[in-house]
PDB file of N, CA and C in Angstrom:
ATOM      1  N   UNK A   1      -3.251   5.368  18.462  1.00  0.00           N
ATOM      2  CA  UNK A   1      -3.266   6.108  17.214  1.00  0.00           C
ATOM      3  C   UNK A   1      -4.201   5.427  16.221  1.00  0.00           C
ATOM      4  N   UNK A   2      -5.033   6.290  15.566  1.00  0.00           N
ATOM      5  CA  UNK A   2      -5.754   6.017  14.818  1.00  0.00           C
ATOM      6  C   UNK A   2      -5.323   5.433  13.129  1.00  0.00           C
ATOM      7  N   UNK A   3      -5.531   4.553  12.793  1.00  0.00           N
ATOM      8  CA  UNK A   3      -4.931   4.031  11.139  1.00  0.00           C
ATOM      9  C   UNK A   3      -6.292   4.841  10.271  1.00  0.00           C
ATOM     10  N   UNK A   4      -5.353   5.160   9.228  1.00  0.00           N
ATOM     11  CA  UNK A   4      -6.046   5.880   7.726  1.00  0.00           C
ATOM     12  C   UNK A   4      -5.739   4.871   6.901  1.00  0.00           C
ATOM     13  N   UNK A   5      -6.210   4.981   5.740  1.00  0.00           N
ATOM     14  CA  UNK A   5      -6.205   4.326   4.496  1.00  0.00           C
ATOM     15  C   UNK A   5      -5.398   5.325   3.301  1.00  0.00           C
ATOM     16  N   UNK A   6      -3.878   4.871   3.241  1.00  0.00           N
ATOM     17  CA  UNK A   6      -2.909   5.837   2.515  1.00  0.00           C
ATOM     18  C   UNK A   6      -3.305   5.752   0.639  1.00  0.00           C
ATOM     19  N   UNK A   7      -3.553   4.554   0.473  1.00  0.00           N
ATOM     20  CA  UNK A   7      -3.643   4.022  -0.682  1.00  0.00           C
ATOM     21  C   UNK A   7      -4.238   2.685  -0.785  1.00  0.00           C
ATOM     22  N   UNK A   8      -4.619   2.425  -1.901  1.00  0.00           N
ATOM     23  CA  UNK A   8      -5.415   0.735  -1.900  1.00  0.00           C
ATOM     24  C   UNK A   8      -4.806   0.404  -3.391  1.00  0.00           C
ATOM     25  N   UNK A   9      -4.697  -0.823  -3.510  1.00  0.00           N
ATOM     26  CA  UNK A   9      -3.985  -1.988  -4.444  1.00  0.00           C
ATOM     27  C   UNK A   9      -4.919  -3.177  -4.611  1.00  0.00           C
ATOM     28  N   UNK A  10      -5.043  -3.341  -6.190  1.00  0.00           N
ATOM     29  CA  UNK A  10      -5.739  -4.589  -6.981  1.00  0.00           C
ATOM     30  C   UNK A  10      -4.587  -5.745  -6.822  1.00  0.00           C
ATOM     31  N   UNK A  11      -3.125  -5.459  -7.085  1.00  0.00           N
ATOM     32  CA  UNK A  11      -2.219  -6.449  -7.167  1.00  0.00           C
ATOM     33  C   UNK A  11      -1.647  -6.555  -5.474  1.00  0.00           C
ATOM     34  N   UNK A  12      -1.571  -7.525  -4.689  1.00  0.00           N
ATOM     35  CA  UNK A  12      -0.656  -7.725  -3.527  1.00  0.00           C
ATOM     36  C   UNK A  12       0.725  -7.012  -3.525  1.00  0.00           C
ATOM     37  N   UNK A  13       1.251  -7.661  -4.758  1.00  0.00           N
ATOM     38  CA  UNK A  13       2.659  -7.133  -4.982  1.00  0.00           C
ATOM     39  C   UNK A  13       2.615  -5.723  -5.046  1.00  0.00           C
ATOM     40  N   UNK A  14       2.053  -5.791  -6.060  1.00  0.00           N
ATOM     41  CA  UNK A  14       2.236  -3.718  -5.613  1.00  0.00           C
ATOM     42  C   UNK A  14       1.930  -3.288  -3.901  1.00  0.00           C
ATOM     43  N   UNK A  15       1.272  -3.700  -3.695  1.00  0.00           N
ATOM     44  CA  UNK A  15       1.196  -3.265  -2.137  1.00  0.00           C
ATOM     45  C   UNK A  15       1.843  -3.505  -1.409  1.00  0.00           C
ATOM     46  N   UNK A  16       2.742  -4.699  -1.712  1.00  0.00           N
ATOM     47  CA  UNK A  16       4.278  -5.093  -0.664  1.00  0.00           C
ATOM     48  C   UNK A  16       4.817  -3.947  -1.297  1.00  0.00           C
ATOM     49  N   UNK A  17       5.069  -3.871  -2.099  1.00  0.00           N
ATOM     50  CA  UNK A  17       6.101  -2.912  -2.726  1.00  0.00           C
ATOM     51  C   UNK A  17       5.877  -1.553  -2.098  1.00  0.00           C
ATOM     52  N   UNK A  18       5.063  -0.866  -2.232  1.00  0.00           N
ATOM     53  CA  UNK A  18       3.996   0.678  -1.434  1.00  0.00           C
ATOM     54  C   UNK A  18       4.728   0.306  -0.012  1.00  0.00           C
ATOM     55  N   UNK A  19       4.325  -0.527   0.898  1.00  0.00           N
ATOM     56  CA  UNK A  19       4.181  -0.851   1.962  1.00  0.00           C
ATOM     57  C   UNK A  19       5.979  -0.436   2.600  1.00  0.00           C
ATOM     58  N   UNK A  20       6.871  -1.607   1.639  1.00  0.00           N
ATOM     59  CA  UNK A  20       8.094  -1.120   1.991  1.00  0.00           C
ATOM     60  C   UNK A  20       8.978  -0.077   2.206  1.00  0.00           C
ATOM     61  N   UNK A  21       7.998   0.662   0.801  1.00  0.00           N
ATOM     62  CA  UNK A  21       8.632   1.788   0.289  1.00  0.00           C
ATOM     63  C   UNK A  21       8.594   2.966   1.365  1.00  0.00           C
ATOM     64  N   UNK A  22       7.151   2.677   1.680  1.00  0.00           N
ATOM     65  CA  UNK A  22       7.134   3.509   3.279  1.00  0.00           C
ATOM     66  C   UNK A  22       7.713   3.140   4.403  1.00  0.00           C
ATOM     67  N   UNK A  23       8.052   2.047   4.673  1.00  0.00           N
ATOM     68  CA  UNK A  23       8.843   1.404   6.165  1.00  0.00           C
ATOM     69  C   UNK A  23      10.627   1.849   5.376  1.00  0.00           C
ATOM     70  N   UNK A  24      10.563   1.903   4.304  1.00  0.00           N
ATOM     71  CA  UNK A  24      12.024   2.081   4.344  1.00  0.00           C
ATOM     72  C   UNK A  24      12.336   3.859   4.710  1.00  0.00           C
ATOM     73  N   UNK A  25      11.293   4.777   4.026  1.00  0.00           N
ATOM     74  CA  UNK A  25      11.275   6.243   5.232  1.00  0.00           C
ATOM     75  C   UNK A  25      10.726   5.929   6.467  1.00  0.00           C
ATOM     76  N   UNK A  26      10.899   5.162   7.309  1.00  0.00           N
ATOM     77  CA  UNK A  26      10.637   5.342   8.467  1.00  0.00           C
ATOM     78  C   UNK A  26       8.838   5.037   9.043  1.00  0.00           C
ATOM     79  N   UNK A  27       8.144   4.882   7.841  1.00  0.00           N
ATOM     80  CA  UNK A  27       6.562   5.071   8.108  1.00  0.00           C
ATOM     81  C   UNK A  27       6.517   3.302   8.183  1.00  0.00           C
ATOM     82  N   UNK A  28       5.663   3.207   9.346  1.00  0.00           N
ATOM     83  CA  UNK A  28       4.895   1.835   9.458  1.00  0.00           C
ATOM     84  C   UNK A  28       4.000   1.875   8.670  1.00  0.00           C
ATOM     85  N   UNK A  29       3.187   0.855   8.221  1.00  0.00           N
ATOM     86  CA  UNK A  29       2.196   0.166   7.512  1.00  0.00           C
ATOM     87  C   UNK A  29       1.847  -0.853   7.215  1.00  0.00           C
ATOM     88  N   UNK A  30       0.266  -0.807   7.030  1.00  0.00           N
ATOM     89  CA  UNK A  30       0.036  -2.243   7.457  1.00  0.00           C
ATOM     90  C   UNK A  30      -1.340  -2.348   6.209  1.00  0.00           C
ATOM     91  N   UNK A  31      -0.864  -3.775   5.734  1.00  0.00           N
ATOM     92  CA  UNK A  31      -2.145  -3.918   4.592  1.00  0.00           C
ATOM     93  C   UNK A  31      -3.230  -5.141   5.437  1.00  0.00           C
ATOM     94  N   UNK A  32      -4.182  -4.466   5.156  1.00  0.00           N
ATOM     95  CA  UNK A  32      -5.751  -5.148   5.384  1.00  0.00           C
ATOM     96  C   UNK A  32      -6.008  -6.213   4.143  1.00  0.00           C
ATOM     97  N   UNK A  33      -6.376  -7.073   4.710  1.00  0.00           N
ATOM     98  CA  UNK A  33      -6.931  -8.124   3.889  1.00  0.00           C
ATOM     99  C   UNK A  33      -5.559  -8.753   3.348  1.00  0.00           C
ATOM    100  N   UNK A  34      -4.507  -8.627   3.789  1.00  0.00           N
ATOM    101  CA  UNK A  34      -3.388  -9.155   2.815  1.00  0.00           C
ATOM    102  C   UNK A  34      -3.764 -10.773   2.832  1.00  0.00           C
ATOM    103  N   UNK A  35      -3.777 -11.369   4.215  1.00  0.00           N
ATOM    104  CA  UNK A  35      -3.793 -12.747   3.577  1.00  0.00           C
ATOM    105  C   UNK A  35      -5.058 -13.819   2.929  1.00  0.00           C
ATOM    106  N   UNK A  36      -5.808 -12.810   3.095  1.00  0.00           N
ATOM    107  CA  UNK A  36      -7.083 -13.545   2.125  1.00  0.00           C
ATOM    108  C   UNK A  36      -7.349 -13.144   0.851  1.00  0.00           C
ATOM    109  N   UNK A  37      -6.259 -11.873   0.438  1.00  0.00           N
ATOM    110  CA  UNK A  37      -6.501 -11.423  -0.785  1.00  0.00           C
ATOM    111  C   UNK A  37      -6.202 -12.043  -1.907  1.00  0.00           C
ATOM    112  N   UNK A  38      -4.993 -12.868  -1.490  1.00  0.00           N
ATOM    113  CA  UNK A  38      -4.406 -14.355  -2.506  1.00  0.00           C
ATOM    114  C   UNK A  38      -5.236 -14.994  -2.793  1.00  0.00           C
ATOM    115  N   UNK A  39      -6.033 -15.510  -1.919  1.00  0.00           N
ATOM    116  CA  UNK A  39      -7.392 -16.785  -2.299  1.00  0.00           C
ATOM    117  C   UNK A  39      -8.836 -16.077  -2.389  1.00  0.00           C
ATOM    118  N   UNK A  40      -9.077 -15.053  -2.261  1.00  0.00           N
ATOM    119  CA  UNK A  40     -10.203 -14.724  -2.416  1.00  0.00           C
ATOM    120  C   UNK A  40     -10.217 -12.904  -2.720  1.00  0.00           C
ATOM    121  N   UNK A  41      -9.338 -12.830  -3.917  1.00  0.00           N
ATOM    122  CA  UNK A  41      -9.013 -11.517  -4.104  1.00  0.00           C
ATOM    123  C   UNK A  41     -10.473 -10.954  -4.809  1.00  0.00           C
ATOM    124  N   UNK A  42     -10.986 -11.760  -5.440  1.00  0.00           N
ATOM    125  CA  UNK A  42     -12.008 -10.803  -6.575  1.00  0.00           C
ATOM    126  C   UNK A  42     -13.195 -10.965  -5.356  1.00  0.00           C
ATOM    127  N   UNK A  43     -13.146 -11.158  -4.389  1.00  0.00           N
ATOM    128  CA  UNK A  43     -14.735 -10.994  -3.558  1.00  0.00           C
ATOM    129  C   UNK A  43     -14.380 -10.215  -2.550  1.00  0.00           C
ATOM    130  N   UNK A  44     -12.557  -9.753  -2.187  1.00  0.00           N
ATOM    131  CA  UNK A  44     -12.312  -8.892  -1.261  1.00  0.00           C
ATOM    132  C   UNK A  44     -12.232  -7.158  -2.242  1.00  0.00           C
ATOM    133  N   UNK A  45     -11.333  -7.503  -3.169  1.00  0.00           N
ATOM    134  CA  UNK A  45     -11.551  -6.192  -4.016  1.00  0.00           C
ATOM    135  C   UNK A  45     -10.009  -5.883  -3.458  1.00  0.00           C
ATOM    136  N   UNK A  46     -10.248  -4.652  -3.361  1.00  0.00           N
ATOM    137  CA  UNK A  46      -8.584  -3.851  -3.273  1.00  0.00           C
ATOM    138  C   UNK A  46      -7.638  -4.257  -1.873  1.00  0.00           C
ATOM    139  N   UNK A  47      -6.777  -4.062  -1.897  1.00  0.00           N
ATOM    140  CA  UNK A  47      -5.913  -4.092  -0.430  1.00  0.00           C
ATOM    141  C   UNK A  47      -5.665  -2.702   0.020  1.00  0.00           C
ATOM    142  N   UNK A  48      -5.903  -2.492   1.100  1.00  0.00           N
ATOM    143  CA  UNK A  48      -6.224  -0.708   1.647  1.00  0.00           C
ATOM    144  C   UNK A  48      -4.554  -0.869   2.379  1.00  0.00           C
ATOM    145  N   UNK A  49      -3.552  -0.109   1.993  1.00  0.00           N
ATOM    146  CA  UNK A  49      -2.779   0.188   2.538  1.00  0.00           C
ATOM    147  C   UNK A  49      -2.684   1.293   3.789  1.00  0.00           C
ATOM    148  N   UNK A  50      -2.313   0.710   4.965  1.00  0.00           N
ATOM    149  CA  UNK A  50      -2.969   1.766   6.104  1.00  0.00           C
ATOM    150  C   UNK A  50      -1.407   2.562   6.746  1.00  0.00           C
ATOM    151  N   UNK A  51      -1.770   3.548   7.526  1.00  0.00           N
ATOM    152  CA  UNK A  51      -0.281   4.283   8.140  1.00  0.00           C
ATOM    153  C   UNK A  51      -1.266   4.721   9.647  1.00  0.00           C
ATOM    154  N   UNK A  52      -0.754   5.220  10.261  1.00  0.00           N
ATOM    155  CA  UNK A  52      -0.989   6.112  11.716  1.00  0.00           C
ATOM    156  C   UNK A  52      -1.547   7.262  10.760  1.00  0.00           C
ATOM    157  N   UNK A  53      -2.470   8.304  11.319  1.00  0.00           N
ATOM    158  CA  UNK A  53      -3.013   9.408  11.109  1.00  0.00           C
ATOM    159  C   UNK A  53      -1.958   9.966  11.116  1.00  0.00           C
ATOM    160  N   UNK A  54      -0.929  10.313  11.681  1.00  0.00           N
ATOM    161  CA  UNK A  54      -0.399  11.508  11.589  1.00  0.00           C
ATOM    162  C   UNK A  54       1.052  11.172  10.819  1.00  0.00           C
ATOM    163  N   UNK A  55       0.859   9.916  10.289  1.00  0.00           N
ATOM    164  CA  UNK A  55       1.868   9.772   8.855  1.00  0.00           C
ATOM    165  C   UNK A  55       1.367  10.145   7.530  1.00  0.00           C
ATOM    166  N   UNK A  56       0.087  10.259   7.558  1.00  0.00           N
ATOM    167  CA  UNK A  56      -0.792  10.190   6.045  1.00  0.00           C
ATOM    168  C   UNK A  56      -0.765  11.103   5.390  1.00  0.00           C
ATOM    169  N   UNK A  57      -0.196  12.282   5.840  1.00  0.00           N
ATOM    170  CA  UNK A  57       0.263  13.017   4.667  1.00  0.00           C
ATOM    171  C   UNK A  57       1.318  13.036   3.750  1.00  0.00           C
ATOM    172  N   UNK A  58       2.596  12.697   4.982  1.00  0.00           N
ATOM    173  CA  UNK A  58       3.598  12.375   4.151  1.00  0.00           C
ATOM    174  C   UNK A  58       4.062  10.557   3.752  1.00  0.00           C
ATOM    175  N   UNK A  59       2.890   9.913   4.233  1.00  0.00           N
ATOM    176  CA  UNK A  59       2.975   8.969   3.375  1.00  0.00           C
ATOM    177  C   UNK A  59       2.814   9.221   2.043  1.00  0.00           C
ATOM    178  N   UNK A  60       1.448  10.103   1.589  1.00  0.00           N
ATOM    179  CA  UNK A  60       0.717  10.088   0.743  1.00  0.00           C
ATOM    180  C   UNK A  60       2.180  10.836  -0.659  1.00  0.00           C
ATOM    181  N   UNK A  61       2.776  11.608   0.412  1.00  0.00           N
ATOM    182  CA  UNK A  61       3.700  12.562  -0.934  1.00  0.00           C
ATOM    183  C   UNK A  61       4.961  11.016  -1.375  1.00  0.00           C
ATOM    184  N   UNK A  62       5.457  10.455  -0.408  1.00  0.00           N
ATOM    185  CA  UNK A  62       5.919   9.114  -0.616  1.00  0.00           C
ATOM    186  C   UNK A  62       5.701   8.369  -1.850  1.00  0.00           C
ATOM    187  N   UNK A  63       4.327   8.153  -1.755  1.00  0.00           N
ATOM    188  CA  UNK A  63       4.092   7.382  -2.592  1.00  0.00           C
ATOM    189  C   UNK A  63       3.860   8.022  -4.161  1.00  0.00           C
ATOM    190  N   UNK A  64       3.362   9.301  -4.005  1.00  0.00           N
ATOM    191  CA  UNK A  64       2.695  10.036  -5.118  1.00  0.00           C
ATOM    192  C   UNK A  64       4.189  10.418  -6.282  1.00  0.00           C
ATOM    193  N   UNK A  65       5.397  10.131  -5.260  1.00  0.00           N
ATOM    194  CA  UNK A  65       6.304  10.954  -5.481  1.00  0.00           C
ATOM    195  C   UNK A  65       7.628   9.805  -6.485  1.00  0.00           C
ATOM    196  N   UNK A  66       7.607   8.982  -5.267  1.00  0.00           N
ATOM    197  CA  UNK A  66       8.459   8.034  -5.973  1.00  0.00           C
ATOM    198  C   UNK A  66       7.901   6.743  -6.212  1.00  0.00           C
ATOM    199  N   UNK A  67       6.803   6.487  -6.371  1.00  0.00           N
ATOM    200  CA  UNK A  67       5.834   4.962  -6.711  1.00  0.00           C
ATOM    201  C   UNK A  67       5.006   5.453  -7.790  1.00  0.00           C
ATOM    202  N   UNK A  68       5.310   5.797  -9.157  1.00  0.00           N
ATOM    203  CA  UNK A  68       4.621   6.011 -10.434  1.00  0.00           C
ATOM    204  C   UNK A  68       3.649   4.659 -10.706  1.00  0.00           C
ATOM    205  N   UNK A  69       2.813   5.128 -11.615  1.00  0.00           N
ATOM    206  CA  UNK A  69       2.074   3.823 -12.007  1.00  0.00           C
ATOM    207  C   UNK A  69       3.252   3.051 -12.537  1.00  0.00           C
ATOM    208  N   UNK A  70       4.393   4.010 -13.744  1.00  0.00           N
ATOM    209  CA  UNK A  70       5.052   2.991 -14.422  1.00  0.00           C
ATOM    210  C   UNK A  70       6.163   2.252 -14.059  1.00  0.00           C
ATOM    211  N   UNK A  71       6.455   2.553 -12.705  1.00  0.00           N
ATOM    212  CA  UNK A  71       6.984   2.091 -11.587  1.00  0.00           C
ATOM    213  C   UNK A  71       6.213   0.832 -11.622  1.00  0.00           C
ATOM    214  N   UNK A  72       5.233   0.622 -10.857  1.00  0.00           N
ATOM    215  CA  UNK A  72       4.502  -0.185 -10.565  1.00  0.00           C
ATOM    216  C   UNK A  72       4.366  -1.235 -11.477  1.00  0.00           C
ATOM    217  N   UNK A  73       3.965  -0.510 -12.990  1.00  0.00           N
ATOM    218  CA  UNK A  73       3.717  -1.892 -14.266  1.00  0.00           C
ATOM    219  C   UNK A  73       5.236  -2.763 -13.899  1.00  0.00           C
ATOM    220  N   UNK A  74       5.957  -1.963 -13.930  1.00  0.00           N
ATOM    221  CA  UNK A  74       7.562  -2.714 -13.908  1.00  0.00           C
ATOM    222  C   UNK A  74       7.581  -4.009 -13.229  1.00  0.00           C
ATOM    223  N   UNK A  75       6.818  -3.811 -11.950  1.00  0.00           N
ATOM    224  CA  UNK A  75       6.862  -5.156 -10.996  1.00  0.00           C
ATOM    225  C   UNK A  75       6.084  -6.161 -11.388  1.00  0.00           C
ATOM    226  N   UNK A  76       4.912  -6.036 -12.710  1.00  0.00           N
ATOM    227  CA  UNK A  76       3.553  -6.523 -12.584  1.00  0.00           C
ATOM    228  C   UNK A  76       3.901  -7.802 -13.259  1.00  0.00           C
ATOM    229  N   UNK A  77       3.563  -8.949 -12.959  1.00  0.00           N
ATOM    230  CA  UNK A  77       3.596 -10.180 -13.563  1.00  0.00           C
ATOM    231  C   UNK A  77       2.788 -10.370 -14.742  1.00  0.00           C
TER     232      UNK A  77
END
């Protein structure tokens, strides 16, 4: 199965957070660049949150649905 790019993240944490939010409906996912993004975040840029192709739609309502930005500020350090 082919991986898509569901969403991408400036903060790690937000992307653990995304990431779970989908493994807790049932969707796998997997973030790119997670462990170099800690030490070398501003030359990697975003973290691409990925799913299987044929999760990416309803990842996408997942996230759109119950992961608000102001959701998100909530977690932000």
């Amino acid at each position: 199965m082919a991986l898509a790019v569901v969403a991408s993240y400036t903060d790690t944490m937000q992307a653990h957070i995304a990431k779970g939010l989908l493994e807790a409906h049932g969707i796998e996912a997997t973030l790119l660049h997670d462990g170099f993004h800690s030490t070398y975040g501003s030359a990697i840029g975003e973290v691409p949150l990925m799913v299987d192709e044929e999760n990416l739609v309803r990842a996408g309502e997942i996230l759109n649905t119950e992961l608000t930005d102001d959701a998100l500020d909530s977690f932000s350090a």
